[in-house]
N, C-alpha and C. Protein backbone atom coordinates (compact mmCIF):
# COMPACT_ATOMS: atom_id res chain seq x y z
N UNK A 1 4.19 -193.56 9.96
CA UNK A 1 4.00 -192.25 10.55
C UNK A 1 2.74 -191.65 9.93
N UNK A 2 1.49 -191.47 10.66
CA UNK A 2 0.92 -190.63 10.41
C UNK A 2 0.65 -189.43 9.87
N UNK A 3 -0.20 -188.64 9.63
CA UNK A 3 0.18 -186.99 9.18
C UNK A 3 0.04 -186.18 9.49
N UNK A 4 -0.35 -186.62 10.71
CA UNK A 4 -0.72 -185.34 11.91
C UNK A 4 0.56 -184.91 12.66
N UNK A 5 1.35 -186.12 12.84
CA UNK A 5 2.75 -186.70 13.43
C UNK A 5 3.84 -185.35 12.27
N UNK A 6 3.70 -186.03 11.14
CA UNK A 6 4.13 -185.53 10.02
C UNK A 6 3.96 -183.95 10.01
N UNK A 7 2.79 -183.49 9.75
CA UNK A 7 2.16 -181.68 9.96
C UNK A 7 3.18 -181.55 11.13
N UNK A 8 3.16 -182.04 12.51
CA UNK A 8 3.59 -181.20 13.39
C UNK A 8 5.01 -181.36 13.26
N UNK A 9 5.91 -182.07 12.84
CA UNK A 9 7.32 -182.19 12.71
C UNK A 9 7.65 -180.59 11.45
N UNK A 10 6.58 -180.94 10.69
CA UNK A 10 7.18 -180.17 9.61
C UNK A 10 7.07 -178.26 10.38
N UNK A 11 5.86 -178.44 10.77
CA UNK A 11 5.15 -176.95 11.97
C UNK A 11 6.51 -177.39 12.96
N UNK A 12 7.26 -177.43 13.41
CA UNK A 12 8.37 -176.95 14.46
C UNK A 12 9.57 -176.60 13.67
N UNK A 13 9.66 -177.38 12.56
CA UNK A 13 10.92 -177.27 11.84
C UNK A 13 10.51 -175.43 11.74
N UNK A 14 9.57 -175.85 10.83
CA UNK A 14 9.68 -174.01 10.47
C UNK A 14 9.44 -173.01 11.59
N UNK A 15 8.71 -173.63 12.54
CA UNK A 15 8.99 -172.17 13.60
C UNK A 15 10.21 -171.97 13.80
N UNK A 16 11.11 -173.28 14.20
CA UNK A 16 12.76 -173.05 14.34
C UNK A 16 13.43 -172.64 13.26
N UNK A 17 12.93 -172.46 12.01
CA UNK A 17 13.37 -172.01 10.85
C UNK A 17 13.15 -170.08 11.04
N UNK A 18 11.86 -170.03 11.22
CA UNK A 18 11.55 -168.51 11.44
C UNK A 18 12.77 -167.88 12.61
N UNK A 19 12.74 -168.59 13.24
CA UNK A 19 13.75 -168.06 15.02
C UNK A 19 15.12 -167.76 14.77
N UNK A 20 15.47 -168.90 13.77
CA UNK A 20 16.85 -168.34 13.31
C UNK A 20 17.04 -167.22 12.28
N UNK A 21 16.24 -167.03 11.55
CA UNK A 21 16.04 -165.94 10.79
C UNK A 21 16.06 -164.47 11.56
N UNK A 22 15.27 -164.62 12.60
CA UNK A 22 14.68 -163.47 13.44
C UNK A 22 15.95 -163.28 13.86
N UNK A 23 16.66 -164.26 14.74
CA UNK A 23 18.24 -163.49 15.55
C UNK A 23 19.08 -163.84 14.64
N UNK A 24 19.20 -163.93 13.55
CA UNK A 24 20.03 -163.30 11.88
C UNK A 24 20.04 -161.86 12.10
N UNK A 25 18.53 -161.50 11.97
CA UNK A 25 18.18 -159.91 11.25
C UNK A 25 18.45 -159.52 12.47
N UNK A 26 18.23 -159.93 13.61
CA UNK A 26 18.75 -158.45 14.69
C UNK A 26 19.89 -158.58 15.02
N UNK A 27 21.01 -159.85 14.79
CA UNK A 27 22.55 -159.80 14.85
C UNK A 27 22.90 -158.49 14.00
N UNK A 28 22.46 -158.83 12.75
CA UNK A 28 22.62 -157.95 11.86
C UNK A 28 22.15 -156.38 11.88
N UNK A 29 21.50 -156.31 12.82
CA UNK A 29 21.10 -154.79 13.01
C UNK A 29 22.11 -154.77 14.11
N UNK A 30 22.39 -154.96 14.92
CA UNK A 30 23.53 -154.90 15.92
C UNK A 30 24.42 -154.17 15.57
N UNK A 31 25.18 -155.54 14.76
CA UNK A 31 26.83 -154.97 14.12
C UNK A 31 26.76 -153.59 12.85
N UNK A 32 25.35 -153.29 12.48
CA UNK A 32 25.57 -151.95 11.96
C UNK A 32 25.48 -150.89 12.46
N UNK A 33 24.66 -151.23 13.95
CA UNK A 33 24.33 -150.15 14.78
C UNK A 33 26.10 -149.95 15.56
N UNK A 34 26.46 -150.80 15.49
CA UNK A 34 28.01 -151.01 16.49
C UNK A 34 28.99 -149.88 15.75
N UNK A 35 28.68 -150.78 14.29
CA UNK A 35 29.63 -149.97 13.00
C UNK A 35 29.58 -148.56 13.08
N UNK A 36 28.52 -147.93 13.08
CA UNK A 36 28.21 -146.82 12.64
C UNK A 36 28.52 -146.23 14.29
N UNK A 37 28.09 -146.42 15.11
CA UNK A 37 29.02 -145.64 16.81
C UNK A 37 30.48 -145.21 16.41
N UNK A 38 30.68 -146.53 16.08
CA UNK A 38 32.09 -146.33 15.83
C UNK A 38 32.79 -145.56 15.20
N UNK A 39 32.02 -144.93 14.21
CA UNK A 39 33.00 -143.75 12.99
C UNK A 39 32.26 -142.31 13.97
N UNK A 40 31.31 -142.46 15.11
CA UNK A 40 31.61 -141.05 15.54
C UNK A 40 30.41 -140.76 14.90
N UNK A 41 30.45 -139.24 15.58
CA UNK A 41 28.49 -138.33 15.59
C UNK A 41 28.52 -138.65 14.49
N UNK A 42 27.22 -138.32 13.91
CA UNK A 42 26.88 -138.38 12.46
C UNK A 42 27.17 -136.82 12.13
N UNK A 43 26.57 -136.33 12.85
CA UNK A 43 26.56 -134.27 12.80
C UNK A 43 27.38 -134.15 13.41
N UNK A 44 28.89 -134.08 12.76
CA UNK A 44 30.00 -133.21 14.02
C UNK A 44 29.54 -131.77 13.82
N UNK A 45 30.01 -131.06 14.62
CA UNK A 45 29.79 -129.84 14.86
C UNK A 45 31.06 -129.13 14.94
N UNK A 46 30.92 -127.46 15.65
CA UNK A 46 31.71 -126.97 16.12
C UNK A 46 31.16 -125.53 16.32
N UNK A 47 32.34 -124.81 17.43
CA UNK A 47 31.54 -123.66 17.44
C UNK A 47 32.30 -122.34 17.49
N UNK A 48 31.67 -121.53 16.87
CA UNK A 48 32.32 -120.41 16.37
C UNK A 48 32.46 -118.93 17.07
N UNK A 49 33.34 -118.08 17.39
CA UNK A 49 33.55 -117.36 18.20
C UNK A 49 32.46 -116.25 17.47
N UNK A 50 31.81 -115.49 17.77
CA UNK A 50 30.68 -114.58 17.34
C UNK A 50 31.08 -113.66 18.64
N UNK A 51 31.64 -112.92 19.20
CA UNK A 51 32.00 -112.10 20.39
C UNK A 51 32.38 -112.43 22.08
N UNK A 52 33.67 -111.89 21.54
CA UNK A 52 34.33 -111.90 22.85
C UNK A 52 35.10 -110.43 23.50
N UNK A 53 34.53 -110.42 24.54
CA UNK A 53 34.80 -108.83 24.88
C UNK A 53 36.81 -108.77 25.32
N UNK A 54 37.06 -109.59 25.87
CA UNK A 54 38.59 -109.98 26.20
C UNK A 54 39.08 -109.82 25.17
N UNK A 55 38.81 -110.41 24.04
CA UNK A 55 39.60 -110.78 22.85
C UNK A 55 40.10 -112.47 22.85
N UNK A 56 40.10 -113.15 23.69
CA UNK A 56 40.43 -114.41 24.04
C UNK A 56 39.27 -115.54 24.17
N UNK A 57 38.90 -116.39 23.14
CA UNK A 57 39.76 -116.39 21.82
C UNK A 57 38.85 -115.06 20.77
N UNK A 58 39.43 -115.13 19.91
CA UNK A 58 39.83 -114.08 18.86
C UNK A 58 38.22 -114.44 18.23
N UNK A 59 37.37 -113.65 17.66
CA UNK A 59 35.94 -113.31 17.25
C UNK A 59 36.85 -114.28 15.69
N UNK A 60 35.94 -114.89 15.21
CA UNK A 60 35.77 -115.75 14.40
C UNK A 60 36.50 -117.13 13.87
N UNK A 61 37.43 -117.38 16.01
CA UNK A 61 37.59 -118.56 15.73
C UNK A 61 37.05 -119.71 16.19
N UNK A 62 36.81 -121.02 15.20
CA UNK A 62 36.58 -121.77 15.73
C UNK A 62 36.91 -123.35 16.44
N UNK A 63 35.90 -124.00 17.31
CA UNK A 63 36.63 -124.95 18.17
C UNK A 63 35.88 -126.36 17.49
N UNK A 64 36.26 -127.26 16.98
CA UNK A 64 35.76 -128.94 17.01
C UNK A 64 34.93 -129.46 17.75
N UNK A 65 33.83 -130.24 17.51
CA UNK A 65 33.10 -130.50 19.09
C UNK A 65 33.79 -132.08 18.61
N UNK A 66 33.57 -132.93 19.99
CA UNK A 66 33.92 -133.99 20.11
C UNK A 66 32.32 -134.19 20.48
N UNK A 67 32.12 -135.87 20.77
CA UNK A 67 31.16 -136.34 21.32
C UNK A 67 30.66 -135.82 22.50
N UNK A 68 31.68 -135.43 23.34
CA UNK A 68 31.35 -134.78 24.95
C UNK A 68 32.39 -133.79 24.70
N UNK A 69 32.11 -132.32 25.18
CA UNK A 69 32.92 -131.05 24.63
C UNK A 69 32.51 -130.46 26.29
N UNK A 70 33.67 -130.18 26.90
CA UNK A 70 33.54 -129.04 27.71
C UNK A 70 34.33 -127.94 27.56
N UNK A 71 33.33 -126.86 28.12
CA UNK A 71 33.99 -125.46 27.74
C UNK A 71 33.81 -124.81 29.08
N UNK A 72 35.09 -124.03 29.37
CA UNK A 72 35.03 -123.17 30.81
C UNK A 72 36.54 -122.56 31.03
N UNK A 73 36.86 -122.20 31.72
CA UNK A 73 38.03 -121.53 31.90
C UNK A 73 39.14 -122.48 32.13
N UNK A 74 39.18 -123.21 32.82
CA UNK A 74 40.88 -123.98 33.23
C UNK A 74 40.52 -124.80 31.74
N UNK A 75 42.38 -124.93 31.71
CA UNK A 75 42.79 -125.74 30.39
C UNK A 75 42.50 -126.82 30.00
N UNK A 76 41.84 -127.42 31.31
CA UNK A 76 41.50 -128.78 31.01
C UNK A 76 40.22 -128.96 30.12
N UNK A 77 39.46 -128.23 29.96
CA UNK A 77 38.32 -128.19 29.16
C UNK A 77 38.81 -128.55 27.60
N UNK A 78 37.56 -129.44 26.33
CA UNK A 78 38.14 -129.20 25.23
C UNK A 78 38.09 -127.71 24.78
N UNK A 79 37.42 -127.12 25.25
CA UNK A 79 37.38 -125.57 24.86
C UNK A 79 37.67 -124.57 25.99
N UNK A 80 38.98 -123.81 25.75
CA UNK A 80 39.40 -123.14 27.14
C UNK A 80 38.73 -121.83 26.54
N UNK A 81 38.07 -120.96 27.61
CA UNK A 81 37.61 -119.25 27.49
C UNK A 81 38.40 -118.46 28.20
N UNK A 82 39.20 -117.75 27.72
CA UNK A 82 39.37 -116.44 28.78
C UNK A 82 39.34 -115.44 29.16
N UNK A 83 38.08 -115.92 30.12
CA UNK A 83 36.55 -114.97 30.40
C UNK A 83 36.91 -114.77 31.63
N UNK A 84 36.65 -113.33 32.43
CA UNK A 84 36.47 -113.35 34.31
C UNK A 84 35.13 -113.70 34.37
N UNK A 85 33.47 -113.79 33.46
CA UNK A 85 32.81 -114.20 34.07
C UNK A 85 32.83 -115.62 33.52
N UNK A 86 33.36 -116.47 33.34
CA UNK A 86 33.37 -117.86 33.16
C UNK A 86 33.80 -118.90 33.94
N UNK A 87 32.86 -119.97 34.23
CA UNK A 87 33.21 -120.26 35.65
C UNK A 87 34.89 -121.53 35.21
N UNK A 88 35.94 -122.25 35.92
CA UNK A 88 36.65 -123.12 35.67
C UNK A 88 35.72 -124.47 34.94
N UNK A 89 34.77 -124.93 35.22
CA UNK A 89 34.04 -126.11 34.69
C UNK A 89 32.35 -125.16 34.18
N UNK A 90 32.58 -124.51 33.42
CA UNK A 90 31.36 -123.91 33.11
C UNK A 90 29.91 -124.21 31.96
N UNK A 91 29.75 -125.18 31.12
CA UNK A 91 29.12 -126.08 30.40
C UNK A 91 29.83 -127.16 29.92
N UNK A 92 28.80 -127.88 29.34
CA UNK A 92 29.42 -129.11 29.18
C UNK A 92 28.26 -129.18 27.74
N UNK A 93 28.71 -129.59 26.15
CA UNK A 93 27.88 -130.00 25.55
C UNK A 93 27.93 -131.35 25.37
N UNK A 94 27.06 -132.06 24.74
CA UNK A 94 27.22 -133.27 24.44
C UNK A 94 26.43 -133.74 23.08
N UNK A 95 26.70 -134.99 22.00
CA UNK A 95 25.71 -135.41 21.33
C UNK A 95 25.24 -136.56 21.88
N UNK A 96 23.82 -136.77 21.41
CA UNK A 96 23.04 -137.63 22.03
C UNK A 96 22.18 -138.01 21.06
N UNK A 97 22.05 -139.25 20.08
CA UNK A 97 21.19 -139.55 19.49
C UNK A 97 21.26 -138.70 17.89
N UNK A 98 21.00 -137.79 17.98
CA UNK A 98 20.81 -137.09 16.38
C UNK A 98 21.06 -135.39 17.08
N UNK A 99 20.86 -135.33 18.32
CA UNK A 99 21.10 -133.90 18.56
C UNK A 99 21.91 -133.47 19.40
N UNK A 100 22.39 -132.58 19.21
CA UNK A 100 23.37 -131.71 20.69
C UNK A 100 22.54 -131.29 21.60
N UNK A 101 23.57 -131.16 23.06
CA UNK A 101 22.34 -130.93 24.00
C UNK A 101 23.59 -130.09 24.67
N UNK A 102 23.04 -128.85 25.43
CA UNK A 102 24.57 -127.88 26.31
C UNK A 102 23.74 -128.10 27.74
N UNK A 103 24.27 -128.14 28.48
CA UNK A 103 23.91 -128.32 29.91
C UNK A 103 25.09 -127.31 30.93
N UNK A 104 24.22 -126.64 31.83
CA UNK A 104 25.17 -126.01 32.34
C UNK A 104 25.55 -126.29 33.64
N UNK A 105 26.87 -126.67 33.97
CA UNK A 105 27.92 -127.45 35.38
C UNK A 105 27.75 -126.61 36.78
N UNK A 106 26.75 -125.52 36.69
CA UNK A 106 26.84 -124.92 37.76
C UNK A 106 27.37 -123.83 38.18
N UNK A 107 27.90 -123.06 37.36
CA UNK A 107 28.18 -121.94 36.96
C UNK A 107 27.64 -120.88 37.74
N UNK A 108 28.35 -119.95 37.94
CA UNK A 108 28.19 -118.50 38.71
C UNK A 108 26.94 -117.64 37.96
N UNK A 109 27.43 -117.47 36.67
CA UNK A 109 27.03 -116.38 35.40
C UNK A 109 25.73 -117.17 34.76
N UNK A 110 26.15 -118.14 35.28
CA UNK A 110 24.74 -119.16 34.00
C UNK A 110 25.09 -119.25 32.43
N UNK A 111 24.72 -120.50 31.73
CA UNK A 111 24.87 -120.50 30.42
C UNK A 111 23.18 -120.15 29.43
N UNK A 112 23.50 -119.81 28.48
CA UNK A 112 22.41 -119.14 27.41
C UNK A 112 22.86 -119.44 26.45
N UNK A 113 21.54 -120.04 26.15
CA UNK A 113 21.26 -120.43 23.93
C UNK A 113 20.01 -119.43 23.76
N UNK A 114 20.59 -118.71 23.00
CA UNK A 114 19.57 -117.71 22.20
C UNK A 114 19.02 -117.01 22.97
N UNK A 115 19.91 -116.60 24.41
CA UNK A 115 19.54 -115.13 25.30
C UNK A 115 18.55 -116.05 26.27
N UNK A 116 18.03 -117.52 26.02
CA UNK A 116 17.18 -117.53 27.24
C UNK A 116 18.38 -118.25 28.68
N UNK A 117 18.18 -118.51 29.64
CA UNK A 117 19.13 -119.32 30.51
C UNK A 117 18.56 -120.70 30.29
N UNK A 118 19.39 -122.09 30.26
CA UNK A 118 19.75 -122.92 30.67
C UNK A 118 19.92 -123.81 31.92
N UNK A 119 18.84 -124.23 32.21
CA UNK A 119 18.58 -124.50 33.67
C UNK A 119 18.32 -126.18 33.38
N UNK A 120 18.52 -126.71 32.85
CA UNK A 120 18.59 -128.23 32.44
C UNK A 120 19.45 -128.97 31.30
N UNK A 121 19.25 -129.73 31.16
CA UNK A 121 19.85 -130.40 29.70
C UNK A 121 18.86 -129.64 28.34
N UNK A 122 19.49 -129.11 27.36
CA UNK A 122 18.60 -128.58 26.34
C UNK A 122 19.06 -128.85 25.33
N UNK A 123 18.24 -129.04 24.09
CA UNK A 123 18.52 -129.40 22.84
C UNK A 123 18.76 -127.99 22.45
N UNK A 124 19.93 -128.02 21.48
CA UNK A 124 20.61 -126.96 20.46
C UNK A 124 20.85 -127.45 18.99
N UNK A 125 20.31 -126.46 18.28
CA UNK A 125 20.25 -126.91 16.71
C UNK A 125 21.41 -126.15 16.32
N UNK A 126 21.68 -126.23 15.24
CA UNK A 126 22.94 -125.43 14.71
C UNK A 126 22.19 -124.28 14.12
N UNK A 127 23.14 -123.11 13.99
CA UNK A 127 22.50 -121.75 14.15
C UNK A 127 22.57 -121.13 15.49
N UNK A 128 22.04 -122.18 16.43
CA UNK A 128 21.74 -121.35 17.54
C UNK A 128 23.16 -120.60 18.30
N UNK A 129 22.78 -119.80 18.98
CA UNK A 129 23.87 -119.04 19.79
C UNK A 129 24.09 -119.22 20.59
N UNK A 130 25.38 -119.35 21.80
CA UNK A 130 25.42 -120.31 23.06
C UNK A 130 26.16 -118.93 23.92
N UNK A 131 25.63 -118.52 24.73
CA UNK A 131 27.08 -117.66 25.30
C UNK A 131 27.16 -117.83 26.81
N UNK A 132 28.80 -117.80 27.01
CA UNK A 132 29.23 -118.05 27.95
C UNK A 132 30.50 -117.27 28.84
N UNK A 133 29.88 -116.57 30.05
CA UNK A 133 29.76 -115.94 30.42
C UNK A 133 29.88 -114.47 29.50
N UNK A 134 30.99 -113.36 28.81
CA UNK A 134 30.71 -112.93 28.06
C UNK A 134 30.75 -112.87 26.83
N UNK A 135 31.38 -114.13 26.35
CA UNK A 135 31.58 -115.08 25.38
C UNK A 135 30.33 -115.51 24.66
N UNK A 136 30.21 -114.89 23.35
CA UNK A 136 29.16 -115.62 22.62
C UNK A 136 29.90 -116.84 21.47
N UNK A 137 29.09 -117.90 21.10
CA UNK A 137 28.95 -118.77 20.19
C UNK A 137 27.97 -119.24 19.13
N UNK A 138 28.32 -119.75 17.96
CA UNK A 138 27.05 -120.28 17.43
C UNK A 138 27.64 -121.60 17.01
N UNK A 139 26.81 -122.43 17.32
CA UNK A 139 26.46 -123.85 16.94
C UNK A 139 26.83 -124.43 15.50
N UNK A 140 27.87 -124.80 14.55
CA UNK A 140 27.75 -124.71 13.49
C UNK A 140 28.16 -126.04 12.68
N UNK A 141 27.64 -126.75 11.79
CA UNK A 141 28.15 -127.78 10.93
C UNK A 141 29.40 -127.61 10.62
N UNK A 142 30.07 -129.33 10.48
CA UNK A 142 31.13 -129.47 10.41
C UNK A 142 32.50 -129.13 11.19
N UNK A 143 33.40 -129.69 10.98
CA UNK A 143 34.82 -129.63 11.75
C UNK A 143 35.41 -128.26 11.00
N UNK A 144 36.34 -127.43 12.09
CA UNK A 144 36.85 -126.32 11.44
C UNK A 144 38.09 -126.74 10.72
């Protein structure tokens, strides 16, 4: 056997050496990316009653967000209001990536973060204030 023969046996071994390495490290980025879905947002949230003219719910309580959180009047929502201007399916928040985003379902009254309206999907930081119909909220770290 030659050594040219030789060079190129040894040049495939290791490219096929590199290839298995390569889909090693991204198996392995996979199953941590899988892992970590799995235990849930990184930033749970929740949000806190800051004024309600009804009284329903009660000014400084608060609600859990889940991954997908809707809030509106019928019970079926994770967050029920009981508001007359709140529509039955009236926002919907969600996490996405590293941030919350509130989007509003179409609503009569319209939804507002920080007094402006909500006319798309929008990013919300914690702090911010969400109110719905006369229902205010703020955005806040951690589970209550």
């Amino acid at each position: 056997m030659d050594g040219f023969v030789l060079a190129l046996w040894v040049l495939r071994l290791g490219f096929l050496a590199l290839l298995y390495v390569f889909l090693f490290l991204v198996a392995r980025v996979l199953v941590r990316d899988l892992r970590a879905a799995a235990r849930g947002p990184a930033e749970p949230g929740r949000l806190v009653v800051l004024a309600s003219p009804q009284g329903e719910p009660a000014v400084g309580a608060s609600f859990p967000l889940d991954a997908v959180t809707s809030v509106g009047r019928d019970l079926t929502n994770t967050v029920a209001v009981d508001d007359p201007f709140t529509s039955s399916e009236h926002a919907l928040l969600t996490f996405r990536g590293r941030v919350w985003y509130v989007e509003d379902r179409g609503s009569t009254n319209g939804t507002f973060v920080n007094g402006q309206p909500v006319t798309a999907p929008t990013a919300i930081g914690f702090g911010d204030e969400l109110q719905i119909g006369e229902v205010r909220f703020r955005l806040d770290r951690g589970r209550a």
